[in-house]
C-alpha atoms as a PDB file:
ATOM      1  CA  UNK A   1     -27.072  28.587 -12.838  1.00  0.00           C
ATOM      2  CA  UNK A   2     -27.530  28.286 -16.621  1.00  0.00           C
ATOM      3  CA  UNK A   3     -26.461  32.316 -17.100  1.00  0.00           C
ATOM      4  CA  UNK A   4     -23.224  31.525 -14.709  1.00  0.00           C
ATOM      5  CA  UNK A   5     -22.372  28.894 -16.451  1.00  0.00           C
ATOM      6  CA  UNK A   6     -23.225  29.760 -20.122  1.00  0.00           C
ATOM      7  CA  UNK A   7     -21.297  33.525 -19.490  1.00  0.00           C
ATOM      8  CA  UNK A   8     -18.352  30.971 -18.401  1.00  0.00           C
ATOM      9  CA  UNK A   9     -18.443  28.682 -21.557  1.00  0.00           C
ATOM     10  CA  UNK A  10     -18.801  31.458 -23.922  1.00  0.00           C
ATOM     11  CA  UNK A  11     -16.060  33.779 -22.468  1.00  0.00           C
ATOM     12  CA  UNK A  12     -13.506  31.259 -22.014  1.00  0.00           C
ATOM     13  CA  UNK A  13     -13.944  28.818 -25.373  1.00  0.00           C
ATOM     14  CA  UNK A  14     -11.145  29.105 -27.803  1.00  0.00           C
ATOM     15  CA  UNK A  15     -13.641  29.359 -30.784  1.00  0.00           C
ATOM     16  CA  UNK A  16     -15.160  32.267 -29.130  1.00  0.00           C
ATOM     17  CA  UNK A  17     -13.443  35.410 -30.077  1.00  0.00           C
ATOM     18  CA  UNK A  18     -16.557  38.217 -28.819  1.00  0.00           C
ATOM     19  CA  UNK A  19     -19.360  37.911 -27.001  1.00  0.00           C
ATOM     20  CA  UNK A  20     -22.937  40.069 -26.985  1.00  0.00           C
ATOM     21  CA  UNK A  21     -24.890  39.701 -23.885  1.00  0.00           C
ATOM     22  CA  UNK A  22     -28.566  40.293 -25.003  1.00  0.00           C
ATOM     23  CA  UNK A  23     -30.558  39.629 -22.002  1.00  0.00           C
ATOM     24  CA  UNK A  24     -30.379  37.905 -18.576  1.00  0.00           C
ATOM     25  CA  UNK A  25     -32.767  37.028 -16.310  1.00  0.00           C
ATOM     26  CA  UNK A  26     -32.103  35.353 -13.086  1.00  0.00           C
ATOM     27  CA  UNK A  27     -35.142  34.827 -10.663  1.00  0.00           C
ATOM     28  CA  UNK A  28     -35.971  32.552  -7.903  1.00  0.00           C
ATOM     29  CA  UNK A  29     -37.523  30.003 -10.252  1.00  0.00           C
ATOM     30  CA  UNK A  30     -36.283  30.886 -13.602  1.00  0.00           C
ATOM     31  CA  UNK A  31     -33.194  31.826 -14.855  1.00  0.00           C
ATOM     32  CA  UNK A  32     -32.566  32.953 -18.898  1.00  0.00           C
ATOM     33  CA  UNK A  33     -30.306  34.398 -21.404  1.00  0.00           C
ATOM     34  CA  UNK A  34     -29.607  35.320 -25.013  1.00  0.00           C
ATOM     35  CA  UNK A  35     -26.397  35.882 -25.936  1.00  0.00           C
ATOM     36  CA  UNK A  36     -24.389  36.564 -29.688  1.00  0.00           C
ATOM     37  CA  UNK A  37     -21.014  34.592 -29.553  1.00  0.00           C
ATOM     38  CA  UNK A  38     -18.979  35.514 -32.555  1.00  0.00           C
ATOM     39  CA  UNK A  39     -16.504  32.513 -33.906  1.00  0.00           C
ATOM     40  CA  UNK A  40     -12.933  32.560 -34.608  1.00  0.00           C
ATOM     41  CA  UNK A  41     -14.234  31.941 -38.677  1.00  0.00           C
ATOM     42  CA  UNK A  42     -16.485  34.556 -38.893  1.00  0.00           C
ATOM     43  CA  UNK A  43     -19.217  32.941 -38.344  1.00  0.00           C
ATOM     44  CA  UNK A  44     -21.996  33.725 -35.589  1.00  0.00           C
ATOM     45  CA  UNK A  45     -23.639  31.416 -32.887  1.00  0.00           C
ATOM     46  CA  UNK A  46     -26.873  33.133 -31.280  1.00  0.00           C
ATOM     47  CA  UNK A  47     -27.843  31.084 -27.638  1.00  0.00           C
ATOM     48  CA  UNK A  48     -31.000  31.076 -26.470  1.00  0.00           C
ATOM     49  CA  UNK A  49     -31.414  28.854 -22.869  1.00  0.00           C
ATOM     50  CA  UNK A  50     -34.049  29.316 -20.180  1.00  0.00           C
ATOM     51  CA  UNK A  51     -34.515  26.657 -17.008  1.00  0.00           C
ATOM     52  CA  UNK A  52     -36.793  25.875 -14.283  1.00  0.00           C
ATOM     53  CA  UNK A  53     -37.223  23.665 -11.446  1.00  0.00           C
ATOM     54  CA  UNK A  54     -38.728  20.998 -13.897  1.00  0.00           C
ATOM     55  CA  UNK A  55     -37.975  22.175 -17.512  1.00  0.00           C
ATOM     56  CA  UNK A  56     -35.485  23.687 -19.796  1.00  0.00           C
ATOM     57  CA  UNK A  57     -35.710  25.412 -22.977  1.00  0.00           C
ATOM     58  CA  UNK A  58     -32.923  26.279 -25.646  1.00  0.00           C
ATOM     59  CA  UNK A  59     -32.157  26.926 -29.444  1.00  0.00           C
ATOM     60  CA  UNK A  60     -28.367  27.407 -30.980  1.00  0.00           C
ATOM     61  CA  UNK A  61     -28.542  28.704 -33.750  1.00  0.00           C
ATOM     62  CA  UNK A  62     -25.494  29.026 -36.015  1.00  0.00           C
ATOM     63  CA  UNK A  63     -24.963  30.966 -39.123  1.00  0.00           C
ATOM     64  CA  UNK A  64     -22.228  32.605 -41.087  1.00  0.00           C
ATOM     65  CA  UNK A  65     -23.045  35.564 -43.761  1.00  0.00           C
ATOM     66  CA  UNK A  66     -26.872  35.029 -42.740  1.00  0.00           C
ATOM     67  CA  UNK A  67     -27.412  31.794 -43.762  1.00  0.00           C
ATOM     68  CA  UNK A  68     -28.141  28.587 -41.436  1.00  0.00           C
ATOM     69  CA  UNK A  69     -25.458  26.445 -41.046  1.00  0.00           C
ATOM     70  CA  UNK A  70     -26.904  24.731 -38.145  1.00  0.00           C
ATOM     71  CA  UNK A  71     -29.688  24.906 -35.137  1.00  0.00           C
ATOM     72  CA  UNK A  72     -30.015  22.866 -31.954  1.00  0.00           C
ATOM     73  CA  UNK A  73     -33.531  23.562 -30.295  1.00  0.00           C
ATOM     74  CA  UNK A  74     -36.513  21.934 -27.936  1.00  0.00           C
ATOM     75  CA  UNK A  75     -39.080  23.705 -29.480  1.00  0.00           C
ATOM     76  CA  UNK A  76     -42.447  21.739 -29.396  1.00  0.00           C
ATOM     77  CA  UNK A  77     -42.765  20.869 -32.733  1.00  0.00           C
ATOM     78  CA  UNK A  78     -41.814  18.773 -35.335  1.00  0.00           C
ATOM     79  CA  UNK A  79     -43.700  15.680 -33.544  1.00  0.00           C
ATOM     80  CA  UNK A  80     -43.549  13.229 -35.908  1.00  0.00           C
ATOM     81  CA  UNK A  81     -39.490  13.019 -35.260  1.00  0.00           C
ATOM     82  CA  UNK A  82     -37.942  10.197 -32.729  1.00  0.00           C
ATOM     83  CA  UNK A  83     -36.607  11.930 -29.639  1.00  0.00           C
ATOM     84  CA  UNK A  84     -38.755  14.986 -29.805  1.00  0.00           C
ATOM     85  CA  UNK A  85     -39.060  17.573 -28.777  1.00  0.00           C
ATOM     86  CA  UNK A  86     -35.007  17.365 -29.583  1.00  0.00           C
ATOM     87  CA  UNK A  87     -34.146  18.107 -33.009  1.00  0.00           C
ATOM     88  CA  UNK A  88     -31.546  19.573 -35.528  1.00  0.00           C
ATOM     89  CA  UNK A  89     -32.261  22.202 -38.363  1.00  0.00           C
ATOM     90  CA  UNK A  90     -29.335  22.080 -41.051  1.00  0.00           C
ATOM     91  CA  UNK A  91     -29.446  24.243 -44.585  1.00  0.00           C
ATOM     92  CA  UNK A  92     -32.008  21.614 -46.140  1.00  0.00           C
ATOM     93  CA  UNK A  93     -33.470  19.545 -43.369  1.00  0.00           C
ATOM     94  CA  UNK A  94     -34.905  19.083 -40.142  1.00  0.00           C
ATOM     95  CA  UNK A  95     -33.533  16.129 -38.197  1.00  0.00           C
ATOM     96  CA  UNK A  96     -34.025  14.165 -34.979  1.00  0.00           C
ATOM     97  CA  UNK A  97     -31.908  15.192 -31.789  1.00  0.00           C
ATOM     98  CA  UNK A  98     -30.639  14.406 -28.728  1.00  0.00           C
ATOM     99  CA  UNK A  99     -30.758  16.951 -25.900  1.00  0.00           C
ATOM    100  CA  UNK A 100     -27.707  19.135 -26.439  1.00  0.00           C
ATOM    101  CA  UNK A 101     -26.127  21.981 -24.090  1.00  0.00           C
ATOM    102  CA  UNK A 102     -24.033  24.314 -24.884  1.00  0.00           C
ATOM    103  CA  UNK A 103     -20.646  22.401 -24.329  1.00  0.00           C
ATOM    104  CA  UNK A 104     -22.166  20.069 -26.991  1.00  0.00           C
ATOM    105  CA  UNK A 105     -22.758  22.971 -29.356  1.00  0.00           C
ATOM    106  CA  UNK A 106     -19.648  24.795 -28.889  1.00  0.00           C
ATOM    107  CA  UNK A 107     -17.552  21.072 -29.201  1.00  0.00           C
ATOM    108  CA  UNK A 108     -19.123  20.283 -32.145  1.00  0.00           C
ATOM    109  CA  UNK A 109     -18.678  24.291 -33.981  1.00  0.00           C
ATOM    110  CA  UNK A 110     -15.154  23.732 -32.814  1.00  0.00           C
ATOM    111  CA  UNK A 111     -14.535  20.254 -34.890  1.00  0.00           C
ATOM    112  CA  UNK A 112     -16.685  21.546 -38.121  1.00  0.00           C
ATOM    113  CA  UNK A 113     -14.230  24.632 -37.695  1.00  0.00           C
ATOM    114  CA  UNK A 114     -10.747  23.044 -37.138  1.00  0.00           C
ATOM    115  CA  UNK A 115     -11.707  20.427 -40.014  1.00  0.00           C
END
């Protein structure tokens, strides 16, 4: 479900102008996929999702001209941060998170980018 519906979200956004499909993987009991999603501003969004029965793993990472403008990931660390393993990587910090999805990411992009 999670390449179905992430191929859906990217192709059909209005911030999403071209999309690179990386890899996919769709299995019985996994399903992944990287993607490239290139933004109406130039800038470049790089998804990274992966689900199981019990577990789900993702970074969003944004950029524009190679520089961080923002990530979204689950990765298991930064421990010492209230709702880990969700956190937030911006140019000059690392921040607590909630559990975001792609409709999250792309909804926020698109409200940083209309601003």
């Amino acid at each position: 479900m999670v390449v179905a519906r992430n191929l859906t979200l990217l192709r059909s956004h209005i911030i999403v102008v071209e999309v690179r499909i990386l890899k996919t993987l769709i299995e019985p009991d996994i399903e992944m996929i990287k993607a490239i999603a290139t933004l109406k501003d130039g800038s470049t969004l790089y998804v990274s999702e992966a689900e199981g029965v019990d577990w789900r793993e993702y970074s969003y990472h944004w950029q524009k001209n190679d520089k961080l403008i923002m990530r979204w990931d689950n990765a298991p660390h930064h421990k010492d941060l209230p709702n880990f393993p969700y956190h937030v990587h911006d140019r000059k910090k690392v921040m607590s998170g909630e559990d975001s999805n792609l409709v999250d990411v792309l909804t926020y992009i698109e409200m940083q980018i209309n601003d």
